[in-house]
C-alpha atoms as a PDB file:
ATOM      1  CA  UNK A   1     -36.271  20.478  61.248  1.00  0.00           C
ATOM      2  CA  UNK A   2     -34.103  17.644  62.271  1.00  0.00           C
ATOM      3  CA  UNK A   3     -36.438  14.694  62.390  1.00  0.00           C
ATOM      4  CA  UNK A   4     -34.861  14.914  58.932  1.00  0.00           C
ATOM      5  CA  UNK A   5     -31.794  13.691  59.830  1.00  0.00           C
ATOM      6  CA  UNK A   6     -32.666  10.689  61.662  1.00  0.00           C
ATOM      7  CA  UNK A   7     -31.670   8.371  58.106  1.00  0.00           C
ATOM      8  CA  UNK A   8     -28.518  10.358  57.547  1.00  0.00           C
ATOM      9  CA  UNK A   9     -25.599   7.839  58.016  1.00  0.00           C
ATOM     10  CA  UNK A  10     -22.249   8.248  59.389  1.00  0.00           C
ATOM     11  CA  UNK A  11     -18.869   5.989  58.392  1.00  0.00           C
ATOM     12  CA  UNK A  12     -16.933   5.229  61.600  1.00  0.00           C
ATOM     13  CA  UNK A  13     -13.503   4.510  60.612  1.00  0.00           C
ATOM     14  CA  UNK A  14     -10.458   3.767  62.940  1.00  0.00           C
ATOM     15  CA  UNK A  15      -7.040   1.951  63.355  1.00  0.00           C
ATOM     16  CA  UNK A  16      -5.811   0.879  66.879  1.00  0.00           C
ATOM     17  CA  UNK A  17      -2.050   0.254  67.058  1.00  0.00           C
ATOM     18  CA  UNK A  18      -0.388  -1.549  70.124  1.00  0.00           C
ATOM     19  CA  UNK A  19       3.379  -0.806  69.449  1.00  0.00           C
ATOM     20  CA  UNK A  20       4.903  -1.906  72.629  1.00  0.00           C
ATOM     21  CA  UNK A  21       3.518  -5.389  71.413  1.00  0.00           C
ATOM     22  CA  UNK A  22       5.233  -5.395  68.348  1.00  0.00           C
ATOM     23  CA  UNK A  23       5.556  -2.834  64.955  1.00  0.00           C
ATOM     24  CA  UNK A  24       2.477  -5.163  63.134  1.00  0.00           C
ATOM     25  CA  UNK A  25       0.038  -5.466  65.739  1.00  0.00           C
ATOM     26  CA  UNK A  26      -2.707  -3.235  64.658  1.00  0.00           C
ATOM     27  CA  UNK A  27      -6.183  -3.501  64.303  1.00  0.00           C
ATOM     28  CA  UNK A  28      -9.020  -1.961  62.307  1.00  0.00           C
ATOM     29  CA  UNK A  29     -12.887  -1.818  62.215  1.00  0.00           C
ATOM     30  CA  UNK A  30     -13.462  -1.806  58.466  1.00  0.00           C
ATOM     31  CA  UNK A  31     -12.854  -5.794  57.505  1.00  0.00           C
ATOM     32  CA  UNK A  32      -9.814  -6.187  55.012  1.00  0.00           C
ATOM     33  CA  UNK A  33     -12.674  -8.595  52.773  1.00  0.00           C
ATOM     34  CA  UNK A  34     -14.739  -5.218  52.875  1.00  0.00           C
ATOM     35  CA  UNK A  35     -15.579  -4.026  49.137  1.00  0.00           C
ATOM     36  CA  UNK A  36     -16.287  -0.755  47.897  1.00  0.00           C
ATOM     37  CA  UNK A  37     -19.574  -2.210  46.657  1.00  0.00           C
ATOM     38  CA  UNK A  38     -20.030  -3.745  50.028  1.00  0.00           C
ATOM     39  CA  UNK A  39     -19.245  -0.005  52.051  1.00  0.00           C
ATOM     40  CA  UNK A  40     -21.711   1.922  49.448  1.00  0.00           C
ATOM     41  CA  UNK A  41     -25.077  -0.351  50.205  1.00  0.00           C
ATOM     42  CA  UNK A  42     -24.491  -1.765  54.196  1.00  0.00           C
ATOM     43  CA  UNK A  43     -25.984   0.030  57.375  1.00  0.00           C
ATOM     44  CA  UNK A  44     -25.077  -1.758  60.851  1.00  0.00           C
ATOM     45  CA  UNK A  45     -27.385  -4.466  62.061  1.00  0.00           C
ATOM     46  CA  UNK A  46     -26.213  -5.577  65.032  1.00  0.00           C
ATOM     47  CA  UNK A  47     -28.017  -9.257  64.252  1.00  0.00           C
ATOM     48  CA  UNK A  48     -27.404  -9.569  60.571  1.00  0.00           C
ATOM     49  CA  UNK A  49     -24.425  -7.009  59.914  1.00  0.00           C
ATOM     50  CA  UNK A  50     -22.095  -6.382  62.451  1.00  0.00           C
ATOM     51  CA  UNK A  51     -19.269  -5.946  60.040  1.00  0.00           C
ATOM     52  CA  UNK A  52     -20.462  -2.776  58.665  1.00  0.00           C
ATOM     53  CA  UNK A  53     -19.211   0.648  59.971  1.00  0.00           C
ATOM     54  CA  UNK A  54     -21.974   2.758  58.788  1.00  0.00           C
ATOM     55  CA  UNK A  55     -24.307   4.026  61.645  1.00  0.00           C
ATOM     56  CA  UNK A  56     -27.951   5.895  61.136  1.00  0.00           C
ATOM     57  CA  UNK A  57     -27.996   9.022  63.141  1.00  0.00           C
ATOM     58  CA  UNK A  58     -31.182   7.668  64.200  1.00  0.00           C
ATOM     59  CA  UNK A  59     -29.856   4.402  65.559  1.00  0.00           C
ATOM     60  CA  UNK A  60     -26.849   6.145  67.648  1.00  0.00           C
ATOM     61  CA  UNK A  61     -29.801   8.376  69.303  1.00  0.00           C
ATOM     62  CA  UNK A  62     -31.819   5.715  70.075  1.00  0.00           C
ATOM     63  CA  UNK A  63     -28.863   3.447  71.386  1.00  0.00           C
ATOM     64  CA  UNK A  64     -28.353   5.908  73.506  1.00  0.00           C
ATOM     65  CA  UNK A  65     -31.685   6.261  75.376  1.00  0.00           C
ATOM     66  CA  UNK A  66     -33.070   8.989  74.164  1.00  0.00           C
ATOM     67  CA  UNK A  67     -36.085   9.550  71.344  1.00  0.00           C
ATOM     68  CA  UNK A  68     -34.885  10.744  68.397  1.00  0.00           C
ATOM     69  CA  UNK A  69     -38.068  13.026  68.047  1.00  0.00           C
ATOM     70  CA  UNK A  70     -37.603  14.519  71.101  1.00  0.00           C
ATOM     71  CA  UNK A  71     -33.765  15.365  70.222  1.00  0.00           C
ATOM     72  CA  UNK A  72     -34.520  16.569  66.995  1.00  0.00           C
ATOM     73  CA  UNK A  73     -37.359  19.498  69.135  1.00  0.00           C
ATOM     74  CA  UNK A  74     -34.872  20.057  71.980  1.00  0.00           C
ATOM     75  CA  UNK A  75     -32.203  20.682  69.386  1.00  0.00           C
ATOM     76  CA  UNK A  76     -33.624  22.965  66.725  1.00  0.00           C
END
C-alpha cells in the first residue's frame, strides 16, 4: 500500500536567523535565483542539483538506511 509513495516529493523550506549577529543576517535554503519554473520541475541530486529543496520520500528512506520496501510492509 505504500510502496506507492516512494515518488511522492516533499518541499523543505526554512529560514535561519542569527539576531545577536546583526537584524540582516539570515539565511535560507531555497536560492534567491530560484524560479517558480525552476521549484515546479527539480528533485534533489546531491551530484547535479544540490540547490533544489524537493526530496522523494523514497530518497529520505533510503538516506536513512533503511529499504523503502521494507518500510512501506512494516508500516501498512
Amino acid at each position: 500500500m505504500l510502496e506507492g509513495i516512494k515518488d511522492f516529493t516533499v518541499m523543505i523550506k526554512n529560514t535561519v536567523e542569527f539576531p545577536e549577529c546583526g537584524k540582516d543576517l539570515h539565511k535560507r535554503n531555497i536560492l534567491e535565483s530560484a524560479t517558480k519554473e525552476y521549484l515546479e520541475q527539480c528533485n534533489y541530486n546531491k551530484k547535479n542539483d544540490t540547490s533544489c529543496p524537493i526530496f522523494r520520500i523514497g530518497d529520505i528512506v533510503e538516506w536513512s538506511g533503511q529499504n523503502f520496501s521494507e518500510v512501506a510492509k512494516t508500516v501498512s
